[in-house]
Protein backbone atom coordinates (compact mmCIF):
# COMPACT_ATOMS: atom_id res chain seq x y z
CA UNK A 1 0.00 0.00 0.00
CA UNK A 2 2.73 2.52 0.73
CA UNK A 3 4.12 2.50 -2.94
CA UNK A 4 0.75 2.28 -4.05
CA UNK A 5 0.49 5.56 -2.67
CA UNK A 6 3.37 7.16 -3.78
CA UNK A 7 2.71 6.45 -6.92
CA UNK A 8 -1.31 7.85 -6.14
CA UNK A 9 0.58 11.53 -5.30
CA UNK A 10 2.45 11.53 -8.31
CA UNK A 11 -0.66 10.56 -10.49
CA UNK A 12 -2.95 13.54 -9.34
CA UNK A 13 -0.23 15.87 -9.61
CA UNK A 14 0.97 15.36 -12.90
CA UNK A 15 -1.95 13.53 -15.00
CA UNK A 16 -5.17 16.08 -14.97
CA UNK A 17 -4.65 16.92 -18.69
CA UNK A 18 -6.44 14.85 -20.45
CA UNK A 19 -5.81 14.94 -23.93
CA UNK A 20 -8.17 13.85 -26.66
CA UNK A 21 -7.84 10.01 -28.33
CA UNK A 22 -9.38 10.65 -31.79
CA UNK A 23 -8.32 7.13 -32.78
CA UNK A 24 -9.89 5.44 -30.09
CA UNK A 25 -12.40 2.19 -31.71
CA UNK A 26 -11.83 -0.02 -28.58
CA UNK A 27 -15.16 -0.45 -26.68
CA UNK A 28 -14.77 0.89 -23.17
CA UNK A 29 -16.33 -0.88 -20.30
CA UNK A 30 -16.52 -0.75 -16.14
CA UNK A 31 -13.80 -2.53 -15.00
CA UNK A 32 -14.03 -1.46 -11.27
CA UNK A 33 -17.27 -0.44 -8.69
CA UNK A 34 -16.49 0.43 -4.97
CA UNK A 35 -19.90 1.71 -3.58
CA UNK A 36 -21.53 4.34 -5.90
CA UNK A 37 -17.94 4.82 -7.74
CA UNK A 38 -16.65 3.49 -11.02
CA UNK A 39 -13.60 3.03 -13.12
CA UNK A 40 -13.94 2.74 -16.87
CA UNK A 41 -10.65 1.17 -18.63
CA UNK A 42 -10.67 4.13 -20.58
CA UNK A 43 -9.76 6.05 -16.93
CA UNK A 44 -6.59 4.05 -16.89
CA UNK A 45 -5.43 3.74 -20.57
CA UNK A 46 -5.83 7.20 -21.15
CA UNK A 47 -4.02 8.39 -17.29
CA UNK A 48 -1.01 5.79 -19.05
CA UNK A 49 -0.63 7.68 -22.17
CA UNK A 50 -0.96 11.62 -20.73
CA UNK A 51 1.98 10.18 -18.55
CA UNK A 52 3.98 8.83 -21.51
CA UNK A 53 3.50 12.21 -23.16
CA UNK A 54 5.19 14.06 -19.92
CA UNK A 55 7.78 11.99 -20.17
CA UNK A 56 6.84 9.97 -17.39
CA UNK A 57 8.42 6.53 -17.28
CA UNK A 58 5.87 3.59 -17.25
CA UNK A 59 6.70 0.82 -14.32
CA UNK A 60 5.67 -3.02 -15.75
CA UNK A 61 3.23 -3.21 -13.75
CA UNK A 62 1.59 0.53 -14.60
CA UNK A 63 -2.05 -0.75 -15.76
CA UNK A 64 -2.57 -2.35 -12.18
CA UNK A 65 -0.69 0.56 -10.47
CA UNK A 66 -2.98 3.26 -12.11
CA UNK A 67 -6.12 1.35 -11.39
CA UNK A 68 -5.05 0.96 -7.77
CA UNK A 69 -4.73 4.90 -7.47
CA UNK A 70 -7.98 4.96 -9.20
CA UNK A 71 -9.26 2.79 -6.48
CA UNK A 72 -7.48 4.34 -3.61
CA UNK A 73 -8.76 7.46 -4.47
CA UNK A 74 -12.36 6.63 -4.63
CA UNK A 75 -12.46 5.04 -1.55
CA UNK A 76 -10.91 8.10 0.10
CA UNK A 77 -14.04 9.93 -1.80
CA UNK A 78 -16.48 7.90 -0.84
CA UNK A 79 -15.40 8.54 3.01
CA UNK A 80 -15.00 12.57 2.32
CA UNK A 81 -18.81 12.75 0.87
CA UNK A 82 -20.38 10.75 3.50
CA UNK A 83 -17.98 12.84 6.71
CA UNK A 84 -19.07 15.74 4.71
CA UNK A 85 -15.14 16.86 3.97
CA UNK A 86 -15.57 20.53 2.76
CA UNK A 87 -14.60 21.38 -0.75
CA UNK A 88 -15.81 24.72 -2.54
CA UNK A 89 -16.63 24.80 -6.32
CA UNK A 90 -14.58 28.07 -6.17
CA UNK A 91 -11.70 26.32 -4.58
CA UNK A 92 -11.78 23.71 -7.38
CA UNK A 93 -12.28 25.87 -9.73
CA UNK A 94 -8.84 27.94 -8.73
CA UNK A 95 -7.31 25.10 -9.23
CA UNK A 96 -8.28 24.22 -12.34
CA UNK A 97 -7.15 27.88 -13.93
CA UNK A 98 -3.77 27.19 -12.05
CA UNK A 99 -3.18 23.67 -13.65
CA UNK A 100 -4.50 25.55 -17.13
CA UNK A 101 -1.77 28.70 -17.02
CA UNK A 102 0.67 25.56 -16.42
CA UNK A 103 0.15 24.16 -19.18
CA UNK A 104 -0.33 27.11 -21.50
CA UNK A 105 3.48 27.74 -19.98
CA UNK A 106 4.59 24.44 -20.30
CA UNK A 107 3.44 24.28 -24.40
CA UNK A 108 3.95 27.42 -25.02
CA UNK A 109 0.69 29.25 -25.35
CA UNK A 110 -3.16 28.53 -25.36
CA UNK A 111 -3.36 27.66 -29.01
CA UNK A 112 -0.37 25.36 -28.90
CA UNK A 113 -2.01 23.79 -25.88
CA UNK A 114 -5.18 23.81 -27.80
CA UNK A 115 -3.73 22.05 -31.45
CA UNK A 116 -1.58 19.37 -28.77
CA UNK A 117 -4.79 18.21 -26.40
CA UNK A 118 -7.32 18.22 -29.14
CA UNK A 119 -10.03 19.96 -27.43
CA UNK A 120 -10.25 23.90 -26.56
CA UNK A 121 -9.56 25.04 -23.19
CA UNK A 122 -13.59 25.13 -22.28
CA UNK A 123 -13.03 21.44 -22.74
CA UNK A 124 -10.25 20.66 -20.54
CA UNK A 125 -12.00 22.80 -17.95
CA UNK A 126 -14.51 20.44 -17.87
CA UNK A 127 -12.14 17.20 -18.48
CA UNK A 128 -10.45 18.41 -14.85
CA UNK A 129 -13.27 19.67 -13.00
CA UNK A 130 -14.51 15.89 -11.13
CA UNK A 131 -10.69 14.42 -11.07
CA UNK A 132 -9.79 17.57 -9.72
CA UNK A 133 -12.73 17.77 -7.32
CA UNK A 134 -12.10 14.06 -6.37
CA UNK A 135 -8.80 14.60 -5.68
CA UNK A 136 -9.61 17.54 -3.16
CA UNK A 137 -12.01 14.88 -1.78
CA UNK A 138 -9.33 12.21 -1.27
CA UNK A 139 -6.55 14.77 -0.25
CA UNK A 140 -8.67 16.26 2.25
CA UNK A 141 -9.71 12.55 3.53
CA UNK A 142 -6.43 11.46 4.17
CA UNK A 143 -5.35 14.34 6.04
CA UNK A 144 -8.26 13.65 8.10
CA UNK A 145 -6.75 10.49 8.60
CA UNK A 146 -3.44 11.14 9.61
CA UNK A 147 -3.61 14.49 11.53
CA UNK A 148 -3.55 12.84 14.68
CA UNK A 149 -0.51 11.00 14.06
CA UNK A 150 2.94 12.36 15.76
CA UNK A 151 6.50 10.34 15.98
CA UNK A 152 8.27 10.23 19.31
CA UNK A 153 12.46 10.52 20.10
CA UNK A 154 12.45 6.72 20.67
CA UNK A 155 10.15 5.86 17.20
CA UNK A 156 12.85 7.82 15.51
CA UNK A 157 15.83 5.70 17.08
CA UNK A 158 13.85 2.21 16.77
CA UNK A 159 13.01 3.26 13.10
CA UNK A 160 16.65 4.13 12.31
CA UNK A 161 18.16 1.23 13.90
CA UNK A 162 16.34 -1.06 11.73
CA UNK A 163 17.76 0.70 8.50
CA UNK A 164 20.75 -1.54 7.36
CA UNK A 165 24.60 0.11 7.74
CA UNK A 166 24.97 0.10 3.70
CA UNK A 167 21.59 1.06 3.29
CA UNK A 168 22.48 4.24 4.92
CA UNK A 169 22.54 7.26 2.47
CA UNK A 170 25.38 9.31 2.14
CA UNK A 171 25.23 13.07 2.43
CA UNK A 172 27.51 15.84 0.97
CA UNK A 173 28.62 19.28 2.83
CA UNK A 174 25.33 20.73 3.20
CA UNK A 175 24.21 24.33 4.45
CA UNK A 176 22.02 26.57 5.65
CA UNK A 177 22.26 29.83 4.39
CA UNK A 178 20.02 33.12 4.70
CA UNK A 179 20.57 35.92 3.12
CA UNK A 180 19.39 39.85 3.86
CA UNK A 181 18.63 41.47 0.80
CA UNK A 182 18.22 45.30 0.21
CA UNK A 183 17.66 46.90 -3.44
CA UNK A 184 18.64 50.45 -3.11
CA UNK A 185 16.30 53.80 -4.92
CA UNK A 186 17.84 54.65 -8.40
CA UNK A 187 17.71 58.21 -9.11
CA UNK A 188 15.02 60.54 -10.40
CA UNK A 189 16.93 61.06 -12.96
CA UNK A 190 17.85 57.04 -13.81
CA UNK A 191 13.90 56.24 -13.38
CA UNK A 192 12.90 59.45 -16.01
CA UNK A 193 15.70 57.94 -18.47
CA UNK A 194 13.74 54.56 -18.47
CA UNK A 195 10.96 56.25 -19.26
CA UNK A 196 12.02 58.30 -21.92
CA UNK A 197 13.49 55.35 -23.63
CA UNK A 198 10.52 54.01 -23.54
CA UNK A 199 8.68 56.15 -24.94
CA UNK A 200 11.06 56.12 -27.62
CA UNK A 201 10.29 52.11 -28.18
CA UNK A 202 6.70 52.89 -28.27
CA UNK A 203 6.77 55.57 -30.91
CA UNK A 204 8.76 53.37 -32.96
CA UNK A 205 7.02 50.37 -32.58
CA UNK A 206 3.58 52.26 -33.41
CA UNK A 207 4.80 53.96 -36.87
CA UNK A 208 5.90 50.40 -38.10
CA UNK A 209 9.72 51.37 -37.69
CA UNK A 210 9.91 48.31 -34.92
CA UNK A 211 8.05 45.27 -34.41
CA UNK A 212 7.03 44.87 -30.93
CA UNK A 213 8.36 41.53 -30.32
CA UNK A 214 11.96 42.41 -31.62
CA UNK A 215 11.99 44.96 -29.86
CA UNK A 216 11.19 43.51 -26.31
CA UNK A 217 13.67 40.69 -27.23
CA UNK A 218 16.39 43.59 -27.89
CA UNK A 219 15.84 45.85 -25.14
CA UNK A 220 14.03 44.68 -22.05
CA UNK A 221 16.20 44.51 -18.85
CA UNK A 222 15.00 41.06 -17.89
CA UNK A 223 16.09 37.83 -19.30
CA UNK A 224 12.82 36.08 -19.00
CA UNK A 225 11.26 38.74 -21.29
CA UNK A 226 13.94 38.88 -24.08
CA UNK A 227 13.15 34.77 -24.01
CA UNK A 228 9.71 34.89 -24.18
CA UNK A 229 9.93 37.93 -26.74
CA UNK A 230 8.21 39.93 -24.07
CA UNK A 231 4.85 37.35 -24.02
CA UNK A 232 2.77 36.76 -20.86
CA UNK A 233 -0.41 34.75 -20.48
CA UNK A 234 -2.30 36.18 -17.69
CA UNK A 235 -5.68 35.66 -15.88
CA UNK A 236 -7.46 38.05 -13.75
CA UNK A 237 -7.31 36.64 -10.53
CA UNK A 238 -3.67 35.68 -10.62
CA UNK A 239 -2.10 36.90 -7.18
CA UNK A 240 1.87 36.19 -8.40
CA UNK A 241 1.34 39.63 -10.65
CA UNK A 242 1.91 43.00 -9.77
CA UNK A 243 -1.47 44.31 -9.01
CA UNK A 244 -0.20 47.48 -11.35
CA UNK A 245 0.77 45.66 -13.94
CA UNK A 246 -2.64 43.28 -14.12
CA UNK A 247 -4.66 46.27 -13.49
CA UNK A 248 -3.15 47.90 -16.99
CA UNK A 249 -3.28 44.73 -18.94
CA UNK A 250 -6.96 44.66 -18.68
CA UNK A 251 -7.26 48.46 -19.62
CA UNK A 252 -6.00 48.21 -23.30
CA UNK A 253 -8.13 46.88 -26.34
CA UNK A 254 -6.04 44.92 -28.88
CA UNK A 255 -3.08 45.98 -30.73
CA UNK A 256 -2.93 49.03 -27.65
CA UNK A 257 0.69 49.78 -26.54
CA UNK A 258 0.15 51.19 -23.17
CA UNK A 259 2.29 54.90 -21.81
CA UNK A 260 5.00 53.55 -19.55
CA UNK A 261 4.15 52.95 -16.13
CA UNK A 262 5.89 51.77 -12.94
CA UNK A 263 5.67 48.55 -11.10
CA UNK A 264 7.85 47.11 -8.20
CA UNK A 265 9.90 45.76 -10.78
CA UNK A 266 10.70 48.74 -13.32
CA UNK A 267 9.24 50.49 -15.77
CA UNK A 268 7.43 49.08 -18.72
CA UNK A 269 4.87 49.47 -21.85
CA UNK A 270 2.51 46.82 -22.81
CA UNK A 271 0.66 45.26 -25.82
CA UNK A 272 -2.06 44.20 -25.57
CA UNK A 273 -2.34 40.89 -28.24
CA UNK A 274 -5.69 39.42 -27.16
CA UNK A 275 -8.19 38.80 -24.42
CA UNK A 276 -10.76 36.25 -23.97
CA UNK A 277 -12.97 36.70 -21.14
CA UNK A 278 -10.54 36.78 -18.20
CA UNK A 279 -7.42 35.65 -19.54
CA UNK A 280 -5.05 38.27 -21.64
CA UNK A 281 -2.19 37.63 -23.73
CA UNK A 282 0.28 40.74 -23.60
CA UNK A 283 3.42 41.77 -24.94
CA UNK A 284 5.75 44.23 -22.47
CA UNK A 285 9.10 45.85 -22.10
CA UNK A 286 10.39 46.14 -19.21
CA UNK A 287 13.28 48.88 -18.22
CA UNK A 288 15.27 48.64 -14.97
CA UNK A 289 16.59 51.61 -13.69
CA UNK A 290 19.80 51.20 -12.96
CA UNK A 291 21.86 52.07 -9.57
CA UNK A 292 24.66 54.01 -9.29
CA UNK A 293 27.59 53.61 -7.32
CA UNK A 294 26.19 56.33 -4.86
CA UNK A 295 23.35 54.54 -3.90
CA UNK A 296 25.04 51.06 -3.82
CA UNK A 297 27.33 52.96 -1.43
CA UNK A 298 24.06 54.13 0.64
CA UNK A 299 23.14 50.49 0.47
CA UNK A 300 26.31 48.87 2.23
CA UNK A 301 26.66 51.42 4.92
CA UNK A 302 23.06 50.33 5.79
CA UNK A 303 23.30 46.79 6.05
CA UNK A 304 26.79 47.54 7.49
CA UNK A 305 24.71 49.15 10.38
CA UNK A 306 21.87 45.84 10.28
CA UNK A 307 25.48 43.27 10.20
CA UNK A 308 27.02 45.10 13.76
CA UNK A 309 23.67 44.51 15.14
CA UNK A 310 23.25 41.02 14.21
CA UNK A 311 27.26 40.51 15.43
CA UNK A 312 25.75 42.50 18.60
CA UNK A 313 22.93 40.08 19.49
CA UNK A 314 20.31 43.05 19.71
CA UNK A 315 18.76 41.75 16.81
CA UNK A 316 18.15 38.38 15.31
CA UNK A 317 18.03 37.59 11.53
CA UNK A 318 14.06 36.93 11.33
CA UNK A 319 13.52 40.08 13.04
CA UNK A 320 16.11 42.21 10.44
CA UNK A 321 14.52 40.24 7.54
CA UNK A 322 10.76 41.59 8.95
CA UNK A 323 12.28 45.27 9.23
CA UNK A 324 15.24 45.87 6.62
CA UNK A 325 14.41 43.20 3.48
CA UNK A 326 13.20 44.49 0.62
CA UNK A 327 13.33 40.63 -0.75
CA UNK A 328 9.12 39.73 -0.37
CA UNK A 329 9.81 36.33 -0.87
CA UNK A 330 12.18 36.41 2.12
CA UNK A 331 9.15 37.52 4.27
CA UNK A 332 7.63 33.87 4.44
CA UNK A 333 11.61 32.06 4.85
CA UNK A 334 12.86 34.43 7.80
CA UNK A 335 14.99 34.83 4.87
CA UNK A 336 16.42 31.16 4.91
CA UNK A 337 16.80 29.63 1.18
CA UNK A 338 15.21 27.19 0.35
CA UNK A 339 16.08 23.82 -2.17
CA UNK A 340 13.76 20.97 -2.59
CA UNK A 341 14.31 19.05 0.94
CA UNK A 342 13.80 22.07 3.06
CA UNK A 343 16.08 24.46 3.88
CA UNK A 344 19.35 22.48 3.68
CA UNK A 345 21.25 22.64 0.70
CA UNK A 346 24.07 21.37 -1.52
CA UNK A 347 27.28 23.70 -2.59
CA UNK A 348 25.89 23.02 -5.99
CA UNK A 349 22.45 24.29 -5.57
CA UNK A 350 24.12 27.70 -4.44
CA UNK A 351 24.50 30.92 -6.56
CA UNK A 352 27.67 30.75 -7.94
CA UNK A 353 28.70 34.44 -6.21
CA UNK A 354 27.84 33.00 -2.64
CA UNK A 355 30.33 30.04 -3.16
CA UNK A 356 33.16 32.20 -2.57
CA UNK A 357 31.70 34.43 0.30
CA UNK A 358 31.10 30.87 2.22
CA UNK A 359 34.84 30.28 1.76
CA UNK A 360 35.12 33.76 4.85
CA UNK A 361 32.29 32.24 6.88
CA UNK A 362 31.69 29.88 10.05
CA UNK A 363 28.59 28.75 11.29
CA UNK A 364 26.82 31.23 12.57
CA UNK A 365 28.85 33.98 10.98
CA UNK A 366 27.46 37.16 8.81
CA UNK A 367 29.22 38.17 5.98
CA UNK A 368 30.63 41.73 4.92
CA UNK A 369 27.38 43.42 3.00
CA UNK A 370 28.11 43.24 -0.90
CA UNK A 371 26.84 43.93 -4.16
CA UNK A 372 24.61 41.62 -6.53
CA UNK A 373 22.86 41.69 -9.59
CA UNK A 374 19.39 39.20 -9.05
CA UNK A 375 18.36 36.64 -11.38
CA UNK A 376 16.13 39.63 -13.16
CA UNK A 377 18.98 42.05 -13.63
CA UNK A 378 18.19 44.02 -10.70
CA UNK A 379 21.21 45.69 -8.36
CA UNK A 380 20.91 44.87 -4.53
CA UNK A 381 23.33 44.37 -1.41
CA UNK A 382 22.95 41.29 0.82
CA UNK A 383 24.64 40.35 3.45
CA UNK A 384 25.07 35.89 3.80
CA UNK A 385 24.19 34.62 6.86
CA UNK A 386 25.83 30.52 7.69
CA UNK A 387 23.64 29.07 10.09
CA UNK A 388 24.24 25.49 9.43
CA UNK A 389 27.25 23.72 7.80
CA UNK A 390 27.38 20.06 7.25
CA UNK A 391 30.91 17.68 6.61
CA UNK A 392 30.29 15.15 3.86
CA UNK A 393 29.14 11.91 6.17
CA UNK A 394 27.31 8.98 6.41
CA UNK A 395 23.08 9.64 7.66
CA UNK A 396 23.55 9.56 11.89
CA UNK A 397 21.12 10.47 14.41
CA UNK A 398 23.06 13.82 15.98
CA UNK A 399 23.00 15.29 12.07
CA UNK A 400 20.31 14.36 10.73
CA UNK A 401 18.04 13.81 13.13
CA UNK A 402 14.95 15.61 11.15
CA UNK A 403 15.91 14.13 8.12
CA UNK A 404 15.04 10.70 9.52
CA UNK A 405 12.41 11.78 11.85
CA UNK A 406 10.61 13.33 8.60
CA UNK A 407 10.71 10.10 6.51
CA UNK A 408 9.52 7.98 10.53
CA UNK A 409 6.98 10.28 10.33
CA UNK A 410 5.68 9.60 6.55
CA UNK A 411 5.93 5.89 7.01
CA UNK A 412 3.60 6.11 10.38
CA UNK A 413 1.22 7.69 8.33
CA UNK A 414 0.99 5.70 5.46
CA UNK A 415 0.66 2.65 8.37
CA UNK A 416 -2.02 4.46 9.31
CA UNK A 417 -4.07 5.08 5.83
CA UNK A 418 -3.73 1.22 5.62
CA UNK A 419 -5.00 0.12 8.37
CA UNK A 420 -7.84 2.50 7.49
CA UNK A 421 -7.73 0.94 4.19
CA UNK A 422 -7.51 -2.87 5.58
CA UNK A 423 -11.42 -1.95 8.30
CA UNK A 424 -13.21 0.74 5.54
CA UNK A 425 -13.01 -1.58 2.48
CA UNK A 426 -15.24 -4.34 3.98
CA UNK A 427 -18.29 -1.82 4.40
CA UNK A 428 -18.51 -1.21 0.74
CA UNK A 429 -19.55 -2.97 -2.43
CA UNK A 430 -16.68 -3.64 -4.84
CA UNK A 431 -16.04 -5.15 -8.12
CA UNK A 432 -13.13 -6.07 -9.82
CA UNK A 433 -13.10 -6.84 -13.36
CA UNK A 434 -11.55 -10.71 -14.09
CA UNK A 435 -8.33 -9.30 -15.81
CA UNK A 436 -7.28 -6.97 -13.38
CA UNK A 437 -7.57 -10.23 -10.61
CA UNK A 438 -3.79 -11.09 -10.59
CA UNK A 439 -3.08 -7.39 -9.74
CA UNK A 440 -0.72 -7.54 -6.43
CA UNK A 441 -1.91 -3.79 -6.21
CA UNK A 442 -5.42 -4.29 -6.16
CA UNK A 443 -4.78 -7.06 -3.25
CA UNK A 444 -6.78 -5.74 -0.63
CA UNK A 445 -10.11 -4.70 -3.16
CA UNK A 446 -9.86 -8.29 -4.87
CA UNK A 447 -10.04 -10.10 -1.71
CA UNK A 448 -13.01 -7.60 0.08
CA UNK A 449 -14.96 -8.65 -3.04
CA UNK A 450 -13.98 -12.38 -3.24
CA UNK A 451 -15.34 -12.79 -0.18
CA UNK A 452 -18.61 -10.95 -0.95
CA UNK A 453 -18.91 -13.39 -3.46
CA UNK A 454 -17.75 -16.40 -1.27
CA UNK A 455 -14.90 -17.54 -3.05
């Protein structure tokens, strides 16, 4: 059950585009029934091949895996709908516009997602609206499930001890690391130069002397725009966009170029290419006024003043992210990067210009405030903070202690979804289709209805 379930996660997360199967002649039939639920072998073939087109790779044994996680998750329905789990059609329906600006990003627009799936995006609205709903359902069941369950000191050591010696993995130097970011004020004067340049862009564009795309690709200030030829796909109700910037997006009428106008991260015009109800595609330019050495200068003595306080003790790092960061995403980390197993990371996960600052540093240590140029061509001053290094060693209890307690943890809880597994499936009505019997996955369903029958 506990791979079974693994492989469930991965499932919802990365096969809710269902993409049309023109070709299709096989007749489809009901291959699975718990209570009021069914699976069609259409559910399955066509969640193997939307994985095959991500790339996913297929396991031998995929067909019984998939209807297993078909299975799993109904059950877990079932359960939510009669405990009355609460699940709004607006919170579904949030999700479904997220998965949808995904994949417009991931192919590359709405009409390339459009030609690739088959079906407009009207139809894959509705495609995702009851797996999507279901899976709500089922996550919200299991949580239900296992938000009682807590791991102890001595579950930790009697779950590591049983881990054999080789088995153990093998860690790299990790680290820690925060970092205490400041972007100081260009000048009046830098900020009216962006703007006059692009007013320049816009003039040209509009008598035919430039084409807009070009031109973005030429002259904006971030990399992602001169990539994407200065293209966004937006929706309305997106919160990761500068309310100024979605506020003028859905001001223009097609073919508009927008006057420049200021957002938190420059200056830019905008053209509009089309809208469609509450999604826009738009075209911008964005100018970064640039910093001189003045106000870089401004920016070091400051954090210089934030580092002798940290040194001092009369202020800790969370509290000088709260009050001196101008990083927002540092607001929710207490500043602390982040990689994808938390907040320990590997030297080669690291910005390649904090490498050589870690070189000065101990534990605990702050470095000297310096200059920086972010991943969006912006000019700040930082100042490094080590909390945590790590020497290259073999997984122990004194280093890694959360490490292991985290994965005690995640096995206790998937103990604890099958033993609610193993006493809920005999209070409901199952059928499993002949050809699925020898299924090792579907264990537990085939022998709940085996002995309904009295086999």
């Amino acid at each position: 059950m506990k791979k079974i379930l693994f492989f469930l996660s991965f499932l919802l997360l990365n096969t809710l585009l269902v993409f049309a199967q023109p070709n299709k002649v096989t007749a489809d039939k009901i291959v699975g029934i718990i209570g009021n639920k069914i699976v069609l072998k259409s559910d399955i073939t066509d969640r193997l091949l939307d994985m095959q087109r991500q790339g996913a790779e297929i396991p031998e044994n995929g067909q019984c895996l998939v209807f297993q996680d078909l299975m799993g998750t109904k059950t877990l329905v079932l359960q939510a709908e009669k405990d009355s789990l609460p699940v709004t059609d607006e919170e579904v329906e949030t999700d479904i516009d997220n998965r949808i600006r995904t994949y417009i990003n991931q192919f590359g627009g709405k009409n390339e997602l459009e030609k690739v799936a088959g079906k407009t995006i009207y139809q894959l609205k509705e495609d995702m609206r009851d797996p999507i709903k279901d899976q709500k359902l089922a996550a919200a069941m299991r949580n239900k499930i296992v938000d009682a369950v807590r791991i102890t000191p001595t579950e930790v050591r009697n779950y590591f001890v049983k881990i054999p010696t080789d088995s153990l993995p093998y860690y790299e130097s990790e680290v820690e690391i925060g970092q205490l970011i400041v972007f100081p004020k260009a000048s009046r004067d830098a900020e009216e130069y962006c703007k006059e340049q692009l007013n320049e862009y816009k003039a040209a564009i509009e008598s035919g002397k430039k084409d807009f795309k070009q031109a973005a690709a030429q002259y904006s200030d971030e990399p992602g725009a001169k990539e994407r030829f200065g293209q966004m796909e937006i929706n309305r109700n997106q919160k990761d966009i500068d309310p100024t910037f979605l506020s003028k997006c859905f001001t223009l009428k097609e073919g508009q170029i927008s006057n420049p106008f200021k957002s938190k991260f420059g200056y830019h015009i905008i053209q509009l290419v089309s809208r469609n109800g509450e999604d826009v595609v738009v075209r911008h330019i964005i100018k970064i006024p640039q910093v001189t050495t003045i106000e870089l200068k401004e920016g070091l003595d400051k954090l210089d003043s934030v580092r002798a306080k940290l040194i001092a003790g009369t202020i800790d790092f969370g509290t000088a992210i709260n009050k001196y960061s101008d990083d927002d995403n540092s607001k929710f980390t207490a500043g602390m990067m982040q990689g994808p197993g938390g907040t320990f990371l590997t030297i080669d996960q690291l910005d390649k210009d904090i490498i050589p600052i870690l070189k000065t540093l101990k534990p605990g240590a702050y470095s000297q405030p310096q200059a920086f140029t972010d991943p969006s061509g912006k000019q700040g001053v930082r100042i490094i903070y080590l909390k945590t290094q790590t020497a290259p060693h073999r997984e122990n209890l004194r280093d890694d202690y959360n490490k292991i307690a985290q994965r005690a943890l995640e096995e206790k809880k998937e103990n604890a979804i099958e033993a609610w597994f193993n006493k809920k499936l005999s209070s409901y009505y199952i059928m499993i289709d002949p050809e699925f019997k020898d299924c090792d996955a579907l264990k537990p369903w085939v022998d709940v209805a085996n002995k309904r029958a009295g086999k």
